[in-house]
N, C-alpha and C. Protein backbone atom coordinates (compact mmCIF):
# COMPACT_ATOMS: atom_id res chain seq x y z
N UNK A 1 -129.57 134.07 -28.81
CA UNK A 1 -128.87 133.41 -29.90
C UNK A 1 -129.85 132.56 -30.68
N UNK A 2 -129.76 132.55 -31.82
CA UNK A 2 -130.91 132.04 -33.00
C UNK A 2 -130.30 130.46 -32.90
N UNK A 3 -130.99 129.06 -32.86
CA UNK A 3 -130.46 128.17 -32.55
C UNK A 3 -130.80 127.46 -33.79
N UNK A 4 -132.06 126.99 -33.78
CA UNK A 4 -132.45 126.14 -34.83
C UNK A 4 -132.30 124.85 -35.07
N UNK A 5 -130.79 124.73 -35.05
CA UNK A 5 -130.05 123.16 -35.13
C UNK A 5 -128.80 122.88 -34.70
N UNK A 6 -128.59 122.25 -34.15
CA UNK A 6 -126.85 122.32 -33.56
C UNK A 6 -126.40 120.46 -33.56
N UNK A 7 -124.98 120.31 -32.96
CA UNK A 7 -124.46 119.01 -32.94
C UNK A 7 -124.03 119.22 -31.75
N UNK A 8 -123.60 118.25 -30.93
CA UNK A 8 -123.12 117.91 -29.67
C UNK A 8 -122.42 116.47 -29.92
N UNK A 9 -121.05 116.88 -29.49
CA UNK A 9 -120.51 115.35 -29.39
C UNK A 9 -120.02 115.07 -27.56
N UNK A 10 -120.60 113.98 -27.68
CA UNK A 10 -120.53 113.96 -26.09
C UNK A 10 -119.57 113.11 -25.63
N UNK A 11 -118.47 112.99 -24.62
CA UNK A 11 -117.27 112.20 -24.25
C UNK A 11 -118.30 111.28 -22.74
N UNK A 12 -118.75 110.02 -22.90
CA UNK A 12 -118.99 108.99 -21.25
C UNK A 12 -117.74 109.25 -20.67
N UNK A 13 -118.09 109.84 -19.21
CA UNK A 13 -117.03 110.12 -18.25
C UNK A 13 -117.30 108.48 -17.68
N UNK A 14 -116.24 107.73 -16.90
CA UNK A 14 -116.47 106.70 -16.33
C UNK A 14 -117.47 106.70 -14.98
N UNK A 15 -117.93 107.90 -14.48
CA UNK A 15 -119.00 108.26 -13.60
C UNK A 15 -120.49 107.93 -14.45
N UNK A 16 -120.31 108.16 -15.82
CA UNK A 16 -121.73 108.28 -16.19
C UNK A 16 -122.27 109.74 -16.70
N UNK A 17 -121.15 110.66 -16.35
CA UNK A 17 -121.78 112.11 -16.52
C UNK A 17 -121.12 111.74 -17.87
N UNK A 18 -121.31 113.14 -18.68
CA UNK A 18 -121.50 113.43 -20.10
C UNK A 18 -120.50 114.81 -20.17
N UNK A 19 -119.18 115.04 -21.01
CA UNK A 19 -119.03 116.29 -21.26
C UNK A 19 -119.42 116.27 -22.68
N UNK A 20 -119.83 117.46 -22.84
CA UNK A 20 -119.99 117.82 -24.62
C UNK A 20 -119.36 118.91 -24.67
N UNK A 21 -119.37 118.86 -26.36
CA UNK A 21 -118.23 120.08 -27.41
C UNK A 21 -119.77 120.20 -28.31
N UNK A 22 -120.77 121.65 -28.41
CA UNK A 22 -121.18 121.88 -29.22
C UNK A 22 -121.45 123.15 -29.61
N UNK A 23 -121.95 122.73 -31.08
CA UNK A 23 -121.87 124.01 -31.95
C UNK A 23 -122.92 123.75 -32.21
N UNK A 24 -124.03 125.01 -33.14
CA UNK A 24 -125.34 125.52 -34.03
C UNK A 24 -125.21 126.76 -34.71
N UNK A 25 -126.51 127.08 -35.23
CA UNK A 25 -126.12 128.26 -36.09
C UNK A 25 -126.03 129.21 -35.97
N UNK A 26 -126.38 129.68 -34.48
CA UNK A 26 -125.65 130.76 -34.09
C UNK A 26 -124.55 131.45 -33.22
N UNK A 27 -124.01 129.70 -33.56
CA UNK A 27 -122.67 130.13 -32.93
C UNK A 27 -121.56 130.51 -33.52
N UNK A 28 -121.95 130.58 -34.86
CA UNK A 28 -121.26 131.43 -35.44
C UNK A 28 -119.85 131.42 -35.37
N UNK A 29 -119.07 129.58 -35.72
CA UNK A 29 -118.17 129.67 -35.72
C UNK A 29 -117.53 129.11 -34.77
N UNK A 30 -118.13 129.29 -33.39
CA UNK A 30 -117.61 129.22 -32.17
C UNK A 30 -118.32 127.86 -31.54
N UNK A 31 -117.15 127.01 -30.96
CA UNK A 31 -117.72 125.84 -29.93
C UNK A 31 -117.95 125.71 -28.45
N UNK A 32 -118.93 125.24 -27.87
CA UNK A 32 -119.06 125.61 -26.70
C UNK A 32 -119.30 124.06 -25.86
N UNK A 33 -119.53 124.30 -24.50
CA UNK A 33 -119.32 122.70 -23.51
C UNK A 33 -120.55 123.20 -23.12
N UNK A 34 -120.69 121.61 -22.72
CA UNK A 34 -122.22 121.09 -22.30
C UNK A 34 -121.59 120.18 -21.04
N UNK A 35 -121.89 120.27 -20.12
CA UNK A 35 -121.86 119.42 -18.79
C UNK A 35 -123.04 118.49 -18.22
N UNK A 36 -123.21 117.41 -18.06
CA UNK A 36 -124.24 116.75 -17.50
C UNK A 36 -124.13 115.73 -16.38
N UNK A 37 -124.55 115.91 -15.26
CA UNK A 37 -124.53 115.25 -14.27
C UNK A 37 -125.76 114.14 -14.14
N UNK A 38 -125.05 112.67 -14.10
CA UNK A 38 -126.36 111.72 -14.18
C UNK A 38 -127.05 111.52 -13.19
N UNK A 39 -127.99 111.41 -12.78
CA UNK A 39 -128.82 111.41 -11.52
C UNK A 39 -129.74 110.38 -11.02
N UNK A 40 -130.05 109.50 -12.50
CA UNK A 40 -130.47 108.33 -11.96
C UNK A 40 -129.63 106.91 -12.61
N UNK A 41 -129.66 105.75 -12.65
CA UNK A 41 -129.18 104.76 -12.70
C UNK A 41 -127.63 104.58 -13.52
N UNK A 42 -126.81 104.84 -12.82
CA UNK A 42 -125.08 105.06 -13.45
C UNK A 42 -125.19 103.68 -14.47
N UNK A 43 -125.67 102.49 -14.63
CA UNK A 43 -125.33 101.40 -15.33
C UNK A 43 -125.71 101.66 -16.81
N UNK A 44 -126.52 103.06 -17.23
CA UNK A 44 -127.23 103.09 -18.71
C UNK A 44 -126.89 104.60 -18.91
N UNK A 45 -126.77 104.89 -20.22
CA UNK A 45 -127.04 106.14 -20.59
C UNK A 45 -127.94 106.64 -20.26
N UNK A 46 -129.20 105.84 -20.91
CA UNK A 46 -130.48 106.32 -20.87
C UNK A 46 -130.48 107.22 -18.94
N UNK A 47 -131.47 107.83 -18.93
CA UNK A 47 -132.01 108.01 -17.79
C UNK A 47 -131.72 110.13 -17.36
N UNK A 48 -131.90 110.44 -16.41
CA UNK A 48 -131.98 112.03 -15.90
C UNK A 48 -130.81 112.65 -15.61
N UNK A 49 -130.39 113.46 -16.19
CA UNK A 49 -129.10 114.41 -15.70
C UNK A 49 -129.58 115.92 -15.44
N UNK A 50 -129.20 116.03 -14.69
CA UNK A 50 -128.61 117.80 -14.14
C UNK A 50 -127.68 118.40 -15.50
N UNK A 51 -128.03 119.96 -15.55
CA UNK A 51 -126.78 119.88 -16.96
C UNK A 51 -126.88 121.55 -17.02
N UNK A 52 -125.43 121.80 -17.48
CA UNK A 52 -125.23 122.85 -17.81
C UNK A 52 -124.77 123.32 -18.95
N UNK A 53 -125.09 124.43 -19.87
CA UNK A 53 -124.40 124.90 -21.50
C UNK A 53 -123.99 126.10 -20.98
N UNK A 54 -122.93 126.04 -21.86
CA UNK A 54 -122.33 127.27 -21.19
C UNK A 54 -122.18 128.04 -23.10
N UNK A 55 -122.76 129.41 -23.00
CA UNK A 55 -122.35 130.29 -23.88
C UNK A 55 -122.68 131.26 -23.90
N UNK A 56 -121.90 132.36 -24.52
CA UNK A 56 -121.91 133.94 -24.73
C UNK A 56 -121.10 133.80 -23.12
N UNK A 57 -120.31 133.66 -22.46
CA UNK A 57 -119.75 133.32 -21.34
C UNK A 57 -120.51 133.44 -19.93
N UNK A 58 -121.93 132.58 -20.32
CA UNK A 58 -122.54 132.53 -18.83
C UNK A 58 -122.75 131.09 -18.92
N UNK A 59 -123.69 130.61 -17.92
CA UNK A 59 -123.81 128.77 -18.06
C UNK A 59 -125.05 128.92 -17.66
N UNK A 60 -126.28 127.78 -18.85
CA UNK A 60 -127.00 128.01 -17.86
C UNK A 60 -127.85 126.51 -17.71
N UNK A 61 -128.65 126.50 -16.56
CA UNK A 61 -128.73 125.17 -15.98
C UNK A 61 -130.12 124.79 -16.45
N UNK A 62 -130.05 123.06 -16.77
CA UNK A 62 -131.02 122.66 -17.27
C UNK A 62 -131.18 121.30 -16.87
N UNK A 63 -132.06 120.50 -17.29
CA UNK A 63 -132.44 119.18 -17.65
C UNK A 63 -132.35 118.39 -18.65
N UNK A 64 -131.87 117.14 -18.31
CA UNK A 64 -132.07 116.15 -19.68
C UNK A 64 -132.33 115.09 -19.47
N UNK A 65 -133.25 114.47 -20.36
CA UNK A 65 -133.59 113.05 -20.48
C UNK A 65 -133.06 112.59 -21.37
N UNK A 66 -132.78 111.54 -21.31
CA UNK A 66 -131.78 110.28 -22.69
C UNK A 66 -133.14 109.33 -22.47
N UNK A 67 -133.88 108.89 -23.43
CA UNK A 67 -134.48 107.45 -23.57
C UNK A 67 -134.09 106.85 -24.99
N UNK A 68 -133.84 105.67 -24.85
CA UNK A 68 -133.52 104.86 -26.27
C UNK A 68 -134.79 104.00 -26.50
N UNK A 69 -135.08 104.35 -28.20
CA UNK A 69 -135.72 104.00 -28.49
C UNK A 69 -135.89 102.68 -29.33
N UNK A 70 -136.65 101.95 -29.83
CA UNK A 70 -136.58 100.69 -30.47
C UNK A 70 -135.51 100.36 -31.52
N UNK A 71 -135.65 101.46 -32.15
CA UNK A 71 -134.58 101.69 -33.17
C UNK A 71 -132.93 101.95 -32.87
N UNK A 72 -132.81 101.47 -31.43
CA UNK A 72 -131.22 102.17 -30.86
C UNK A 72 -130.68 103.37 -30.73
N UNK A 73 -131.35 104.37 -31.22
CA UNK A 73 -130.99 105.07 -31.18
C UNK A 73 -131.67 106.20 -29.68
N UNK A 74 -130.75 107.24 -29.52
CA UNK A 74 -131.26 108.06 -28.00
C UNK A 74 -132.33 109.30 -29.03
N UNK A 75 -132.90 109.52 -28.03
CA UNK A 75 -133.78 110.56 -28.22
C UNK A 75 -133.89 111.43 -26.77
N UNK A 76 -133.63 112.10 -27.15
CA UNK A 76 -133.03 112.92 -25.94
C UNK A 76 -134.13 114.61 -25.96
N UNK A 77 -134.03 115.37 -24.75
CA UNK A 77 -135.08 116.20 -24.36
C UNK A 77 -134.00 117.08 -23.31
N UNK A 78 -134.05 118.37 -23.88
CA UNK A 78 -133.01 119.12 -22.64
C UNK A 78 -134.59 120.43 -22.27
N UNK A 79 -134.80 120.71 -21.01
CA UNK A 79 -135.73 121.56 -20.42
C UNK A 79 -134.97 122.18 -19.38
N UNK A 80 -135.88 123.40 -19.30
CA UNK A 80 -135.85 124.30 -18.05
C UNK A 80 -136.99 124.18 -16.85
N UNK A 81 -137.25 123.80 -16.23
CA UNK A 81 -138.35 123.68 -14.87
C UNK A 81 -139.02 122.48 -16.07
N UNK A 82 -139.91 122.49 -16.39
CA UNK A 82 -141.51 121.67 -17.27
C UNK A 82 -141.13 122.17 -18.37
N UNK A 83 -140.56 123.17 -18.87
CA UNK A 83 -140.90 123.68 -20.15
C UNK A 83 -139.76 122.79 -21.39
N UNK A 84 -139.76 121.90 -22.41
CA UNK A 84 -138.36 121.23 -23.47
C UNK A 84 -137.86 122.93 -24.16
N UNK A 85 -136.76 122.71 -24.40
CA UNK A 85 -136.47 124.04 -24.86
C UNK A 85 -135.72 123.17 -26.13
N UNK A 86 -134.96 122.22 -25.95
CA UNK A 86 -134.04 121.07 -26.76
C UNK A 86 -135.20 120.06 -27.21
N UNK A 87 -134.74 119.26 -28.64
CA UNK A 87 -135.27 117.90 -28.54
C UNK A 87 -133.84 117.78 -29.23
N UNK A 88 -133.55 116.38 -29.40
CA UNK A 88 -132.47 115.80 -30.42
C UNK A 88 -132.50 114.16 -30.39
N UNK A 89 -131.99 113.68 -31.56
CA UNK A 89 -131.44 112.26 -31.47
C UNK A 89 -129.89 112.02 -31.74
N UNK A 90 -129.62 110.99 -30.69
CA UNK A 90 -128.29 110.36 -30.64
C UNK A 90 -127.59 109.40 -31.35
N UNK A 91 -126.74 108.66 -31.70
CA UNK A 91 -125.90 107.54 -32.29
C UNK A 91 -125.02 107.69 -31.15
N UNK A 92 -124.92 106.38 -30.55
CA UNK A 92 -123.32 105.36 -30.17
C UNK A 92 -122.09 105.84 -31.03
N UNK A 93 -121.05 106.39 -31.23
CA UNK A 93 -120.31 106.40 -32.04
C UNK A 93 -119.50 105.19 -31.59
N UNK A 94 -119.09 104.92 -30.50
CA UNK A 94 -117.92 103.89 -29.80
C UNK A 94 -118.45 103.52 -28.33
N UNK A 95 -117.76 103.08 -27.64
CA UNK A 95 -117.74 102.90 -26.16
C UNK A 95 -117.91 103.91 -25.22
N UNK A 96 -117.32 105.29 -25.87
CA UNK A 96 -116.68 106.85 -25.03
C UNK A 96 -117.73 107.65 -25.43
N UNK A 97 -118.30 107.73 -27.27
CA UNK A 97 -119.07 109.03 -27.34
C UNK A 97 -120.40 108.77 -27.87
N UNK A 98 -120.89 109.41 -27.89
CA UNK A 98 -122.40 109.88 -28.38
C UNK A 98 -122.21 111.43 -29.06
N UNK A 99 -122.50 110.90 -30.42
CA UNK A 99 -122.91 112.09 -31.48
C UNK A 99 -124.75 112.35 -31.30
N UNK A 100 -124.70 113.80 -31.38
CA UNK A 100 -126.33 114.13 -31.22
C UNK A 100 -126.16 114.92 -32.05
N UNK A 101 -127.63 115.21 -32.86
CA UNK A 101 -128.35 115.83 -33.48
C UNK A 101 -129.57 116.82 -32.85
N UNK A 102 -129.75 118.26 -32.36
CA UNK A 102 -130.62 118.88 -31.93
C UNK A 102 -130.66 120.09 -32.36
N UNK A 103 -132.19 120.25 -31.86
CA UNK A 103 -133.04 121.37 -32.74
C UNK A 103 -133.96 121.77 -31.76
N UNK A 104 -134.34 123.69 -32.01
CA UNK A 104 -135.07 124.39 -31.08
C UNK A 104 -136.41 123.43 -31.09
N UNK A 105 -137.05 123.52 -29.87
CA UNK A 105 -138.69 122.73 -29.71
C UNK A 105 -139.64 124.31 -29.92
């Protein structure tokens, strides 16, 4: 699937994990979930999740880093083993979500 650029809006589960609803350009219409399991410090966004995207109806498993940067805002990194396959930046929308912005690396 041709990616390029996509959005993710993400719902804070009260655990700390992350569900997302996202779309890009080759989804052609269609929205898909993002799962993330947090793995290090539950008190911050920031920090390592376990994570899964699920589309074309398989899921597949990855990595993510959240670091916030000076500017408040997240800058975020989704990989497979070492390799970024994701970069994107985040906004706070409220208490519950995080809107992201990402694009193929």
């Amino acid at each position: 699937m041709e990616i390029e650029n996509g959005v993710i809006l993400y719902t804070i589960g009260s655990d700390g994990c992350l569900n997302g609803l996202y779309a890009n350009k080759g989804a052609k219409g269609e929205v898909f979930n993002e799962v993330a399991k947090k793995i290090t410090d539950m008190s911050t966004i920031e920090g390592k999740y376990e994570c899964f995207y699920f589309e074309e109806g398989a899921g597949v498993p990855c990595n993510l880093l959240i670091d916030r940067n000076s500017d408040g805002y997240f800058e975020m990194i989704w990989s497979i083993g070492t390799k970024p396959i994701f970069k994107g930046v985040g906004y706070l929308m409220n208490s519950t979500q995080i809107v992201v912005n990402y694009w193929d690396v």
